[in-house]
Protein backbone atom coordinates (compact mmCIF):
# COMPACT_ATOMS: atom_id res chain seq x y z
CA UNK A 1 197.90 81.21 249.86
CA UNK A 2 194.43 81.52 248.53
CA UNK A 3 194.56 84.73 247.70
CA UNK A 4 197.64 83.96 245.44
CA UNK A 5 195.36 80.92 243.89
CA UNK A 6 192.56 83.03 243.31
CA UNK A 7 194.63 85.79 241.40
CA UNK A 8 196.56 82.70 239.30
CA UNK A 9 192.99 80.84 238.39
CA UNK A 10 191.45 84.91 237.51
CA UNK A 11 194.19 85.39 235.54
CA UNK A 12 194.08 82.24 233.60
CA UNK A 13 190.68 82.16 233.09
CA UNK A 14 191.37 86.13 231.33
CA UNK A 15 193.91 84.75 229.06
CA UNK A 16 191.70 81.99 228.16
CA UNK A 17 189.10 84.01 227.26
CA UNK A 18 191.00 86.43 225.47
CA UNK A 19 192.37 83.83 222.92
CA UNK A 20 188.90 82.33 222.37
CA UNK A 21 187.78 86.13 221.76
CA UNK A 22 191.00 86.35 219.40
CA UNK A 23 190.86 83.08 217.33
CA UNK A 24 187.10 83.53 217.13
CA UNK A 25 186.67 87.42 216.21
CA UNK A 26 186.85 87.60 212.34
CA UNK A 27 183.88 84.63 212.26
CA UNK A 28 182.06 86.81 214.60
CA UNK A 29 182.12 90.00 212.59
CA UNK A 30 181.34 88.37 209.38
CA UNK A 31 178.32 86.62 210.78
CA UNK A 32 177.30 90.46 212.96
CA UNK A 33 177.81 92.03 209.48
CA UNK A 34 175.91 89.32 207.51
CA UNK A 35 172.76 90.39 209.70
CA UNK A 36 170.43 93.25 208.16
CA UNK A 37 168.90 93.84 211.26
CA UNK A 38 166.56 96.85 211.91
CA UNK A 39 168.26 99.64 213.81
CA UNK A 40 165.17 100.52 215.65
CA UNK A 41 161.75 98.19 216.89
CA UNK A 42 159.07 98.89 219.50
CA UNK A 43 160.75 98.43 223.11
CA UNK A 44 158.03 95.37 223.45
CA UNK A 45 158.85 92.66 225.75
CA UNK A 46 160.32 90.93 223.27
CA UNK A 47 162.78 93.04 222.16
CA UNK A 48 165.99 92.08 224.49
CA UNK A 49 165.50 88.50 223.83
CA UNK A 50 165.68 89.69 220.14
CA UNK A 51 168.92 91.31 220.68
CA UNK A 52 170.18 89.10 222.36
CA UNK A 53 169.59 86.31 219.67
CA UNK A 54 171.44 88.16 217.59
CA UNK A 55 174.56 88.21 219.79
CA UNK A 56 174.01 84.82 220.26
CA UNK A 57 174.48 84.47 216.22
CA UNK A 58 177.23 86.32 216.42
CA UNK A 59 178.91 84.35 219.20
CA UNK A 60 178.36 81.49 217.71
CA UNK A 61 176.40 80.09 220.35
CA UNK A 62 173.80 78.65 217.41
CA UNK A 63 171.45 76.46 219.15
CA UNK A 64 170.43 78.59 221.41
CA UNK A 65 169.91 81.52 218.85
CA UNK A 66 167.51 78.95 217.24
CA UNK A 67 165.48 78.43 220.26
CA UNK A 68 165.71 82.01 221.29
CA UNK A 69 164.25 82.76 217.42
CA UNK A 70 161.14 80.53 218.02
CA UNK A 71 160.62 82.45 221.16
CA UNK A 72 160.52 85.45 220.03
CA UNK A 73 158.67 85.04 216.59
CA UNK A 74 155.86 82.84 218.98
CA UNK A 75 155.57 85.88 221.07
CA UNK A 76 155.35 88.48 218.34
CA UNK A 77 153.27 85.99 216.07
CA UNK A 78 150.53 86.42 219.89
CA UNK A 79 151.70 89.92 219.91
CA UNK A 80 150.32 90.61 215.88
CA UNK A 81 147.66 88.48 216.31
CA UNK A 82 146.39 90.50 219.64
CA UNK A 83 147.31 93.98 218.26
CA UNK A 84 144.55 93.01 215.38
CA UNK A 85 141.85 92.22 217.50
CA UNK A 86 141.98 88.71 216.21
CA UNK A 87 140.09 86.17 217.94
CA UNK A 88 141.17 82.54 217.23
CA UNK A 89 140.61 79.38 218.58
CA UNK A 90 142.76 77.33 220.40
CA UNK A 91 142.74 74.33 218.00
CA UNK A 92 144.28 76.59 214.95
CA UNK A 93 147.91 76.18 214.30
CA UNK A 94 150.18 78.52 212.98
CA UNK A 95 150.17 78.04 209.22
CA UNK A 96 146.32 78.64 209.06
CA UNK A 97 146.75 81.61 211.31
CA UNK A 98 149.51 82.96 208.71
CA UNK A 99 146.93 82.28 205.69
CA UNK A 100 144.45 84.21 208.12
CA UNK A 101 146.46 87.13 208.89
CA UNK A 102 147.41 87.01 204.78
CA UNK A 103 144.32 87.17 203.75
CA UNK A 104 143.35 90.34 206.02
CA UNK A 105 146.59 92.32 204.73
CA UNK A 106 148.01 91.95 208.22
CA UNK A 107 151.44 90.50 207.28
CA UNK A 108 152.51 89.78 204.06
CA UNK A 109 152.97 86.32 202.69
CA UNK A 110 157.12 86.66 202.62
CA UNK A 111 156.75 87.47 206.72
CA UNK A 112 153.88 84.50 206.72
CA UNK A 113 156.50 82.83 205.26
CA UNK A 114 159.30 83.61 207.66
CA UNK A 115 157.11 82.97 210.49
CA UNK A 116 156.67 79.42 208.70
CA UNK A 117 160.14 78.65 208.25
CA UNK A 118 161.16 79.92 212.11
CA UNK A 119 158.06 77.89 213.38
CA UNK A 120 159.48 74.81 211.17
CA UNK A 121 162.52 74.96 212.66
CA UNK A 122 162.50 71.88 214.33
CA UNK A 123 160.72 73.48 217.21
CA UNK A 124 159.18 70.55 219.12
CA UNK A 125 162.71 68.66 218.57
CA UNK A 126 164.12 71.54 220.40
CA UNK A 127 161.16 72.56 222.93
CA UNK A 128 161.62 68.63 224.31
CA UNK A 129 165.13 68.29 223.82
CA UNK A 130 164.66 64.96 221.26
CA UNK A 131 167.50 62.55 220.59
CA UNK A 132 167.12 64.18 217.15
CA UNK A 133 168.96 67.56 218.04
CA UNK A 134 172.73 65.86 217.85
CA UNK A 135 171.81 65.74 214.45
CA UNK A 136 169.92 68.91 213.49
CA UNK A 137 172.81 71.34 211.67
CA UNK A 138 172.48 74.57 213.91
CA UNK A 139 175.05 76.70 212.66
CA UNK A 140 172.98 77.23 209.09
CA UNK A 141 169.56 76.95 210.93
CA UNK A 142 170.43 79.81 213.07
CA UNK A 143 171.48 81.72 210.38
CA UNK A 144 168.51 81.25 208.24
CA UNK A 145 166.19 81.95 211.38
CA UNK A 146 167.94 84.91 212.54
CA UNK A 147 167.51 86.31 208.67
CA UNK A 148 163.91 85.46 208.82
CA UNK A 149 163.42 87.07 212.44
CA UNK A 150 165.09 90.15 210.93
CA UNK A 151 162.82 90.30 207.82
CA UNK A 152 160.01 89.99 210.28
CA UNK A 153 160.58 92.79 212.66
CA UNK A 154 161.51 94.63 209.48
CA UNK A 155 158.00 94.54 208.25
CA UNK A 156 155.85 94.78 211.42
CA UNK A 157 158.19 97.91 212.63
CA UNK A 158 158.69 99.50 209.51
CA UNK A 159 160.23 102.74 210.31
CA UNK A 160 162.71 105.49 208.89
CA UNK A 161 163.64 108.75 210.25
CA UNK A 162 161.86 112.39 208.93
CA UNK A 163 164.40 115.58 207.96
CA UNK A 164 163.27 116.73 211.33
CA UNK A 165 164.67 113.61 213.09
CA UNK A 166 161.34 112.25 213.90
CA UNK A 167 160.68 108.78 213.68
CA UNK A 168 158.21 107.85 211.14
CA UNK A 169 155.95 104.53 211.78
CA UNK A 170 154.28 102.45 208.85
CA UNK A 171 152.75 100.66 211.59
CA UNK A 172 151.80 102.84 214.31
CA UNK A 173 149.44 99.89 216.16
CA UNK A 174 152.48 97.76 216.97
CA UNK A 175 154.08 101.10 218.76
CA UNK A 176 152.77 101.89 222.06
CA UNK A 177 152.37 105.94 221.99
CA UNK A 178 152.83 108.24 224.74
CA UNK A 179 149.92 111.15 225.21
CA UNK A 180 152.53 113.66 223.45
CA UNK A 181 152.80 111.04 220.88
CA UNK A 182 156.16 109.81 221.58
CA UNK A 183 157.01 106.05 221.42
CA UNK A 184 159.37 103.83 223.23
CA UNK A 185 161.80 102.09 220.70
CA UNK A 186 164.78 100.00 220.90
CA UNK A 187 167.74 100.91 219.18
CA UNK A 188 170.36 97.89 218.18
CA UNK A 189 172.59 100.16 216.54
CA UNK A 190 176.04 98.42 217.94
CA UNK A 191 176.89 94.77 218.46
């Protein structure tokens, strides 16, 4: 008799699923399609959680796409900072380490910017789970940080592809060469 209960409760589950996939699909594809999302980054550690904010997006699963946002702009934000050489002191918060990173030609001040908004983005009220997060309205927060995450990894791996199919860098620092000059890169060309 199990056996038979185990079959009925898989194959309600499917059908379940299958009509949330159904009555949910055209949302998802406008807000996949929305995204201008680089094709190809640096295969950093970051990069899967970046990815997989997006499906989050795209799922509609929007608070966790803004927490998995701050995540992954913090880490690249460390990740810039230390490709640079940049020494900074504990005590200096982002926005003066955006001016900073500015001022050297580093980043521009639309991904300083970004950064800023992402960073904004009710972080702490997130980090510590606040009382304030039943208000906070995710579905056009996660939108906004998923564009800004985008324009980010846009700038910092700036890339296109040669006539001979090689993949040209306008940042080669934040791509970790092989000896025969090769780098690892992550492709997100499919949802």
């Amino acid at each position: 008799m199990n056996d038979i209960q185990n079959v009925i409760e898989r194959r309600m589950v499917a059908d379940n699923l299958r009509g949330s996939l159904e009555a949910s699909l055209e949302d998802r594809v406008d807000r996949y399609l929305e995204i201008n999302k680089p094709g190809v980054v640096a295969d950093h550690h970051f990069a899967v959680a970046s990815a997989e904010c997006i499906r989050l997006y795209t799922d509609g699963y929007f608070l966790s796409a803004v927490m998995v946002a701050q995540a992954v702009a913090e880490g690249m934000r460390n990740f810039i900072i230390k490709r640079n050489e940049i020494k900074l002191d504990d005590k200096v918060k982002w926005p003066e380490a955006a001016d900073l990173l500015v001022e050297k030609g580093i980043i521009t001040k639309d991904c300083a910017d970004a950064f800023g908004r992402i960073y904004n983005s009710f972080r702490n009220d997130l980090h510590h789970m606040w009382s304030t997060v039943a208000t906070i309205p995710f579905p056009e927060l996660a939108k906004s940080n998923i564009h800004d995450l985008t324009a980010i990894e846009r700038e910092v791996f700036a890339s296109e592809f040669g006539k001979d199919g090689r993949l040209i860098l306008a940042n080669p620092k934040y791509w970790d060469a092989r000896e025969d000059g090769k780098v690892r890169a992550f492709l997100r060309l499919e949802p």
